[in-house]
Protein backbone atom coordinates (compact mmCIF):
# COMPACT_ATOMS: atom_id res chain seq x y z
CA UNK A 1 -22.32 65.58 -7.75
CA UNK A 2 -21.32 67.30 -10.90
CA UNK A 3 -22.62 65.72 -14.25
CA UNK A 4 -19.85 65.39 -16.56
CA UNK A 5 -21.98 67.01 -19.74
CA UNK A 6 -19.88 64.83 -22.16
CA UNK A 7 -22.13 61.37 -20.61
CA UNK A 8 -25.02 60.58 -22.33
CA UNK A 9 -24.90 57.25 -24.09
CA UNK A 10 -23.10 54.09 -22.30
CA UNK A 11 -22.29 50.78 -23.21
CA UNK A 12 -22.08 47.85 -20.99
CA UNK A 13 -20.57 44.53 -21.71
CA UNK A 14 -19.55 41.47 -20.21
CA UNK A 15 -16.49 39.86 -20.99
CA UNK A 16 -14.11 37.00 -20.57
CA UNK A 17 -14.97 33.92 -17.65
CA UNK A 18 -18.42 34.59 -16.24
CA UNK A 19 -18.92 34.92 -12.65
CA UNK A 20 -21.94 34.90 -9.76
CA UNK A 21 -23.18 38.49 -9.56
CA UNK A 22 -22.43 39.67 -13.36
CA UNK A 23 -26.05 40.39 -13.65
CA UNK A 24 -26.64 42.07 -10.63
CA UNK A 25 -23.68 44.56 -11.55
CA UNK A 26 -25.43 44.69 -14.77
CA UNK A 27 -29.06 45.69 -13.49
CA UNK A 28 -27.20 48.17 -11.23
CA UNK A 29 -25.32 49.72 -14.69
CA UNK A 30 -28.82 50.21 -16.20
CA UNK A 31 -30.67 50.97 -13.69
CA UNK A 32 -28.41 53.83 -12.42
CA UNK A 33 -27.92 55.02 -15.76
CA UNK A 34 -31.86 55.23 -16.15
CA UNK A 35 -31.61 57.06 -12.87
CA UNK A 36 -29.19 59.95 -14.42
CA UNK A 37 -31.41 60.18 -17.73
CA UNK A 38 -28.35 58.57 -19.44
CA UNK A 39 -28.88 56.10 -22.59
CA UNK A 40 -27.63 52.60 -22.00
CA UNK A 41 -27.12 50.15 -24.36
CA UNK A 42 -25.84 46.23 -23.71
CA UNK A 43 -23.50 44.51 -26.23
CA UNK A 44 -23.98 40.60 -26.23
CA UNK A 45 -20.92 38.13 -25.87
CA UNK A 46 -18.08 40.91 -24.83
CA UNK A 47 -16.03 43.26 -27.61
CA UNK A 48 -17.39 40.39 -30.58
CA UNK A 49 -21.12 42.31 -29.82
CA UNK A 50 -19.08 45.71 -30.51
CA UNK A 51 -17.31 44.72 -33.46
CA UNK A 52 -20.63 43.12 -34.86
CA UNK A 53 -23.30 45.54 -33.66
CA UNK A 54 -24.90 42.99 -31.77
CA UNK A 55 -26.39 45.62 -29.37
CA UNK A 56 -29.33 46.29 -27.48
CA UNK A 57 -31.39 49.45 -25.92
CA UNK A 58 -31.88 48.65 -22.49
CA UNK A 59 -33.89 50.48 -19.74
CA UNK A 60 -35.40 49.70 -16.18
CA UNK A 61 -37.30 46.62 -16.93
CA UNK A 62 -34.87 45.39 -19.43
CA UNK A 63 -32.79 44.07 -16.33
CA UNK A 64 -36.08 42.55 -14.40
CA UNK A 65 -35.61 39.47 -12.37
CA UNK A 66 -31.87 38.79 -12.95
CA UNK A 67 -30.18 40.13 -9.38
CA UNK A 68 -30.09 36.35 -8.63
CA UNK A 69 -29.02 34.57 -11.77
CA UNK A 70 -25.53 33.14 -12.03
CA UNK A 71 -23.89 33.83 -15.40
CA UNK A 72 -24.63 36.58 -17.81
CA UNK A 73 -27.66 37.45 -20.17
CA UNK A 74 -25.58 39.38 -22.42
CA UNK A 75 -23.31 36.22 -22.37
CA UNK A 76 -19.82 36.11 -22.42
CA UNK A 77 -16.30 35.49 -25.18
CA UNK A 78 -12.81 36.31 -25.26
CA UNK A 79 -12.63 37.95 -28.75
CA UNK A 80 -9.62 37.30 -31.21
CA UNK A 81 -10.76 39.58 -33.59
CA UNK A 82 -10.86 42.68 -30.87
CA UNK A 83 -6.78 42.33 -30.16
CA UNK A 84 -6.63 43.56 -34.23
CA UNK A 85 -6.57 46.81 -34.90
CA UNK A 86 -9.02 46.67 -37.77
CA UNK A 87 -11.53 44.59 -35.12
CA UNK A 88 -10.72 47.30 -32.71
CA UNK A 89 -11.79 49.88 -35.59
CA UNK A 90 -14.86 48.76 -36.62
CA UNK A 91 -15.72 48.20 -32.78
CA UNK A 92 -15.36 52.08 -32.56
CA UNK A 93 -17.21 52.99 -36.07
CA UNK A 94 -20.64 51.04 -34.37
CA UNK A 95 -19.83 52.98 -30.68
CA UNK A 96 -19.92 56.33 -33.14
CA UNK A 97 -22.62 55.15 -35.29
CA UNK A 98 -25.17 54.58 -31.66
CA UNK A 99 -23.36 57.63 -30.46
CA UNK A 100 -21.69 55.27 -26.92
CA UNK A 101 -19.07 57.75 -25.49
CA UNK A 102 -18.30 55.58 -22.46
CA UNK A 103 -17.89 51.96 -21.90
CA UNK A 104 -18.59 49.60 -19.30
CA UNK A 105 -16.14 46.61 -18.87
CA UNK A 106 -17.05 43.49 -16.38
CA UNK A 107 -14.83 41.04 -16.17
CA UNK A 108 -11.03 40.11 -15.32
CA UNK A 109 -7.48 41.27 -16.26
CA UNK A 110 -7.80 40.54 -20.13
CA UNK A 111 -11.27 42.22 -20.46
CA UNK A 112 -9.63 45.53 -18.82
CA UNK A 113 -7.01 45.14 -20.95
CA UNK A 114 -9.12 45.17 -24.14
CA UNK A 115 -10.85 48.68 -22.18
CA UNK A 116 -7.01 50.72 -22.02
CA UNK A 117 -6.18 49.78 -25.51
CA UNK A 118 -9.44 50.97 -27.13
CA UNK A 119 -9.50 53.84 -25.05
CA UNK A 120 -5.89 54.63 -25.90
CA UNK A 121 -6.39 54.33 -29.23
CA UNK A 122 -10.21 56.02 -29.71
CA UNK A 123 -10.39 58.01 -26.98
CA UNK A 124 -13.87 56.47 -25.62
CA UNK A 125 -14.29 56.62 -21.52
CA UNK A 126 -13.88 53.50 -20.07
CA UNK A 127 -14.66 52.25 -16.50
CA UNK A 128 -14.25 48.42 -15.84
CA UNK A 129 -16.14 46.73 -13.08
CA UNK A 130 -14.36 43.39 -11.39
CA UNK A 131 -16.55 40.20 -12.33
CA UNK A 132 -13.83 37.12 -11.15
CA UNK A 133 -14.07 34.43 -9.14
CA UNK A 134 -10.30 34.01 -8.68
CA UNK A 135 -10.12 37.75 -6.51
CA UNK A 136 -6.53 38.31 -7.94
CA UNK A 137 -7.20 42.35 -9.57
CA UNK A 138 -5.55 44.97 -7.76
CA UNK A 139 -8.11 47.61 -6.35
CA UNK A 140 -10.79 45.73 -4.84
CA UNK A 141 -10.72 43.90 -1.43
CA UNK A 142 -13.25 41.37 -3.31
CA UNK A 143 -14.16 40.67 -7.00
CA UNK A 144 -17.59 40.20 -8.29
CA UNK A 145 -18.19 36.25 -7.93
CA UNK A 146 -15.39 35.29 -5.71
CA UNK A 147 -17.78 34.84 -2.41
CA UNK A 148 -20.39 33.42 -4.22
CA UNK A 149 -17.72 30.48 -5.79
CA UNK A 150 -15.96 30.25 -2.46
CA UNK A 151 -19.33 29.22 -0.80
CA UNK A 152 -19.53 26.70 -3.33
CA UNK A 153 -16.24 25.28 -2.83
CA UNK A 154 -16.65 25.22 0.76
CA UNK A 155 -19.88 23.46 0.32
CA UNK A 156 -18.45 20.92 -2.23
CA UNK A 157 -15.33 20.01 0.26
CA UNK A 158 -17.78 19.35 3.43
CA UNK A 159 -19.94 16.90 0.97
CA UNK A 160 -16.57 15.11 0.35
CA UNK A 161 -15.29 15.12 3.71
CA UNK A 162 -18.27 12.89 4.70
CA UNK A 163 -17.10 10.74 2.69
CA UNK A 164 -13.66 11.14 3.62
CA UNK A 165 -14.51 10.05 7.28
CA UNK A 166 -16.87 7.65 6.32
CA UNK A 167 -13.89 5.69 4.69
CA UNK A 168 -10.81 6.65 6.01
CA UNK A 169 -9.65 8.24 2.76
CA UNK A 170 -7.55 10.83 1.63
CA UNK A 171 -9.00 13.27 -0.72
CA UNK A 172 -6.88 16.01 -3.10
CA UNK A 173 -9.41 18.50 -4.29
CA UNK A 174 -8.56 20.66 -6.91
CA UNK A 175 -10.43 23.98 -6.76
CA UNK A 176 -10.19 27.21 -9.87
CA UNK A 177 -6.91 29.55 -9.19
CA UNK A 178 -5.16 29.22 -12.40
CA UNK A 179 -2.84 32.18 -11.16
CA UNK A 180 -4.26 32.57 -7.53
CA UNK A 181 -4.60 30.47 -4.50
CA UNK A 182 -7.32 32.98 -2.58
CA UNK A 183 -10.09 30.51 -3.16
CA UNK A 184 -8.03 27.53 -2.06
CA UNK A 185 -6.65 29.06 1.15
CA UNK A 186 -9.79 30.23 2.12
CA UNK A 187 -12.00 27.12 1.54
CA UNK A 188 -9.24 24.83 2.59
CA UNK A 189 -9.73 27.07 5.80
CA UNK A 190 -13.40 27.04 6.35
CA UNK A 191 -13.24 23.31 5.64
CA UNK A 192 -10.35 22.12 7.97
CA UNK A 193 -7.95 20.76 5.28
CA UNK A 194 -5.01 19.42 6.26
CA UNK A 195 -2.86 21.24 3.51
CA UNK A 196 -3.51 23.75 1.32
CA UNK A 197 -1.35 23.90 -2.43
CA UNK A 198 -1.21 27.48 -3.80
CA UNK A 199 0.67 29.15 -6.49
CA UNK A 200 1.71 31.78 -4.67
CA UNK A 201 4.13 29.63 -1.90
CA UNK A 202 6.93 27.47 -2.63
CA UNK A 203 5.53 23.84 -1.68
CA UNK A 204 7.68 20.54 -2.02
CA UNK A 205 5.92 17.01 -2.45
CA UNK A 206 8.35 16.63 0.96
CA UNK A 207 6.50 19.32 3.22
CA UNK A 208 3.48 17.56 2.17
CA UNK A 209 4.73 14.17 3.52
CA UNK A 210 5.79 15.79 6.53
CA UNK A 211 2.24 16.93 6.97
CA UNK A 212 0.81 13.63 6.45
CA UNK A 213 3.54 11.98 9.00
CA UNK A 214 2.52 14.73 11.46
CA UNK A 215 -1.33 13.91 10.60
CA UNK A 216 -0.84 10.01 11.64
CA UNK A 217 1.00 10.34 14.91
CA UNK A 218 -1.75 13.09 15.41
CA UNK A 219 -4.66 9.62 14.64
CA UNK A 220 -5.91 11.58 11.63
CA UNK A 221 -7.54 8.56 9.53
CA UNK A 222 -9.14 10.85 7.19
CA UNK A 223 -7.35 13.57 5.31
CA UNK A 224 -8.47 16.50 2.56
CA UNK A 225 -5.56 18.60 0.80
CA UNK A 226 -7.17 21.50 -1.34
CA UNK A 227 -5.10 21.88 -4.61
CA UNK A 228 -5.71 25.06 -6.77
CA UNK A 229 -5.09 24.30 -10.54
CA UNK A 230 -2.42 26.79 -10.69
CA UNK A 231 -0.32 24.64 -8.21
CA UNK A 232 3.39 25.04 -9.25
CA UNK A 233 4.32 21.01 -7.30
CA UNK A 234 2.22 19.92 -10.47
CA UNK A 235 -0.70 18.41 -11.69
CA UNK A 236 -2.69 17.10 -8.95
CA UNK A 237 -2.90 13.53 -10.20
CA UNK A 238 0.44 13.58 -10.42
CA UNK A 239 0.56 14.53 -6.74
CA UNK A 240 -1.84 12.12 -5.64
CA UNK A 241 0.44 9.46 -6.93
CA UNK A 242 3.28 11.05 -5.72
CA UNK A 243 1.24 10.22 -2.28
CA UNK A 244 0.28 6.88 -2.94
CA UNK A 245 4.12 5.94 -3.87
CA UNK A 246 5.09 7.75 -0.31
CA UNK A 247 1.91 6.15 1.48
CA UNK A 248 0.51 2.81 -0.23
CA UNK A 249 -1.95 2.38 2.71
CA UNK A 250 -3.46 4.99 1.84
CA UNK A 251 -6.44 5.30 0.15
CA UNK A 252 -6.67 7.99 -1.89
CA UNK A 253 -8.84 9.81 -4.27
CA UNK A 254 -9.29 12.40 -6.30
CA UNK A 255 -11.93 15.33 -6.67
CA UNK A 256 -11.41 17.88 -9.41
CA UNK A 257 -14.55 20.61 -8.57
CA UNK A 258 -13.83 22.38 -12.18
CA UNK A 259 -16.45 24.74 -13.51
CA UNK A 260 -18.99 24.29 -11.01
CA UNK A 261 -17.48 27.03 -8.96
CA UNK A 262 -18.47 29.52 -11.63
CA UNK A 263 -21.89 29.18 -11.46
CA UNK A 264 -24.94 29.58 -9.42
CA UNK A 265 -27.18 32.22 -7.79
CA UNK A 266 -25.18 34.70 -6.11
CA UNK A 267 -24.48 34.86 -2.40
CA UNK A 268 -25.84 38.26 -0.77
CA UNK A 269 -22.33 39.40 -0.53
CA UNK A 270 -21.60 39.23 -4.17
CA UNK A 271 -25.44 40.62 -5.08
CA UNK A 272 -24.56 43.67 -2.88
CA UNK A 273 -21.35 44.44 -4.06
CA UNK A 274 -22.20 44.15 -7.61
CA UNK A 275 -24.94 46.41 -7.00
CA UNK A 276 -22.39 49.02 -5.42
CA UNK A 277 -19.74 49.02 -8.26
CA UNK A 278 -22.87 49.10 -11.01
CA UNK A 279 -23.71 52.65 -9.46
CA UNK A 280 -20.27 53.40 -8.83
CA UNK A 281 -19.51 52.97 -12.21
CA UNK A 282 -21.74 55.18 -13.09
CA UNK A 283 -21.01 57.69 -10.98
CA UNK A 284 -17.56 57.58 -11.23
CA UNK A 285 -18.28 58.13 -15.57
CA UNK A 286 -20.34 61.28 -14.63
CA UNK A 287 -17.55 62.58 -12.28
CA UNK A 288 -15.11 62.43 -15.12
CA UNK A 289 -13.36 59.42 -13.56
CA UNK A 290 -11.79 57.55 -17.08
CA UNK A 291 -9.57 54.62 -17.85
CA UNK A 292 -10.43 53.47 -14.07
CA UNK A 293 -11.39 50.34 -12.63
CA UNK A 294 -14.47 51.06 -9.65
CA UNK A 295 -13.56 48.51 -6.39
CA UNK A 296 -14.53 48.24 -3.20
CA UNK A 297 -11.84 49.31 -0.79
CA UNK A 298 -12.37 49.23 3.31
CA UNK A 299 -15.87 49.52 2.14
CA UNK A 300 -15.69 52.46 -0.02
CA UNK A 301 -16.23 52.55 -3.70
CA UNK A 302 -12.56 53.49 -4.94
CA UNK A 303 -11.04 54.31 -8.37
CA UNK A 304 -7.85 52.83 -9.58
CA UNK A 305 -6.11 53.28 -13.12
CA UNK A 306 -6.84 50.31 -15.46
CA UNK A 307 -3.10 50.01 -16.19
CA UNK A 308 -2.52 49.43 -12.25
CA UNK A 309 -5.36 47.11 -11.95
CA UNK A 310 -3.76 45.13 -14.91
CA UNK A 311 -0.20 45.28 -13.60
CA UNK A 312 -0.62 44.41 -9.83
CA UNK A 313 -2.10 41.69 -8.15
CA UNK A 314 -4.16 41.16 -5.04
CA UNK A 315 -1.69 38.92 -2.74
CA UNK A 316 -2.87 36.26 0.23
CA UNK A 317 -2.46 37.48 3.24
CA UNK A 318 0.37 35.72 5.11
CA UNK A 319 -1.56 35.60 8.63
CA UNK A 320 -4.38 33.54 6.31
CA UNK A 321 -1.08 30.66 5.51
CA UNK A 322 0.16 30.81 9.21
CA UNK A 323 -3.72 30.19 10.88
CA UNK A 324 -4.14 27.46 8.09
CA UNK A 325 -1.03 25.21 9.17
CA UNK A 326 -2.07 26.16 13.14
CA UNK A 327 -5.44 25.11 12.60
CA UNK A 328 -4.50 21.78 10.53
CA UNK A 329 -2.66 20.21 13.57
């Protein structure tokens, strides 16, 4: 490996809605950039740290027991003031003034965003990292956080399934996918749900009867339909009631899991491949890689422009919707 002799000072931030395994990528940022005798510096609560100089030095032991917190200890904001130019400007007079030529981005679509613009405009390297539980960014078989909220979904849905059986009830549990259904299909896999409500397919409150018809001649007596927020049918007390007016013996409840999916220690999976894309990111700055999102893809660490990481979308794999309506019979 080539150093790229312009590297010596990076930046790291965190940005936008925290997720399971930020810190880990962080510590991994740090530690690798310790590694190459690079200068690292963290910037508190996203691009408002940049525009205010709310910085810190950080080495080695700066990033000490934090692999397995949830969350972020440079914490996290979307920042108004960063989509103005003049917030954009005085971001980049503080990068010049500690002398960061290269930024670190972790977070989602609108913190990568932020990244092409300022580059665009200032010319400082950027790299982002993926830190999202929803898994919808183009470039990356997983995001950072999406394995560690799945398991918690997953672990949610079982606790209300015993309850479920214990009382013949039927449960709609709305999990996070504001614009993705990948942790609904999956948990509503691993859990045995009977349906599964996703943004991404065309569902009719009269499929959903169907199912339930097919689920009573079948002697189901207990029933859980996994809902992700984004669900285009509608809000998912609206649905239940939808259900109640199509089946009054049923008894039905709702369980909206909400923001306890974003936090928590990571799984291994998520520690792991934060840890990759930290070095990677690295790496890839001292290679000359710029404007480039690092993902994992069959396993490798892979590159891919910002602006396509933006633009595209991760989409559910269609086998995953055809084994979850076998598996519901």
């Amino acid at each position: 490996m080539t150093e790229h002799s312009s590297i010596k000072t990076i930046g790291v931030l965190t940005s936008g809605g925290d997720a399971p395994g930020m810190n880990a990528a962080l510590r991994a940022v740090v530690r690798t950039a310790a590694y190459f005798g690079l200068d690292c510096f963290g910037i508190r609560e996203g691009y408002n740290g940049l525009i205010q100089n709310d910085v810190l030095k950080m080495g080695p032991r700066s990033v000490k027991n934090i692999i397995h917190r949830g969350g972020t200890i440079l914490k996290s904001a979307r920042s108004e003031e960063f989509r103005t130019k003049a917030g954009r400007q005085k971001a980049y007079d503080n990068c010049k003034a500690l002398g960061i030529d290269s930024l670190i981005c972790i977070g989602g679509d609108g913190t990568f965003h932020g990244a092409k613009v300022f580059y665009e405009e200032f010319g400082i390297r950027v790299m982002g990292i993926p830190g999202t539980i929803d898994n919808d960014i183009f470039g990356t078989d997983q995001t950072i956080g999406y394995d560690t909220a799945l398991n918690t979904a997953m672990e949610a849905i079982d606790k209300i399934r015993d309850t479920a059986t214990s009382h013949n009830r039927v449960f709609f549990v709305e999990v996070m996918g504001r614009d993705a259904g990948f942790i609904a299909l999956n948990s509503g896999i691993a859990t045995g749900a009977i349906d599964i409500l996703i943004p991404e397919r065309k569902d009719s409150i009269e499929d959903l009867f169907a199912t339930f018809e097919k689920a009573e001649k079948a002697g189901k007596t207990a029933s859980i339909v996994v809902v992700a927020e984004g669900e285009e049918l509608g809000n998912i007390y609206d649905i239940a009631k939808a259900t109640k007016n199509g089946f009054p013996e049923f008894d039905i409840r709702v369980a909206v899991l909400g923001h306890i999916q974003r936090g928590g220690s990571p799984s291994c999976a998520d520690r792991v491949l934060a840890s990759r894309l930290g070095y990677g990111a690295i790496v890839g700055l001292m290679k000359g890689e710029n404007a480039v999102m690092t993902g994992m893809i069959s396993n490798k660490i892979a590159y891919t422009p910002i602006e396509e990481a933006i633009k595209k979308h991760n989409e559910i794999d269609k086998d995953l919707l055809k084994i979850s309506e076998i598996l519901a019979l």
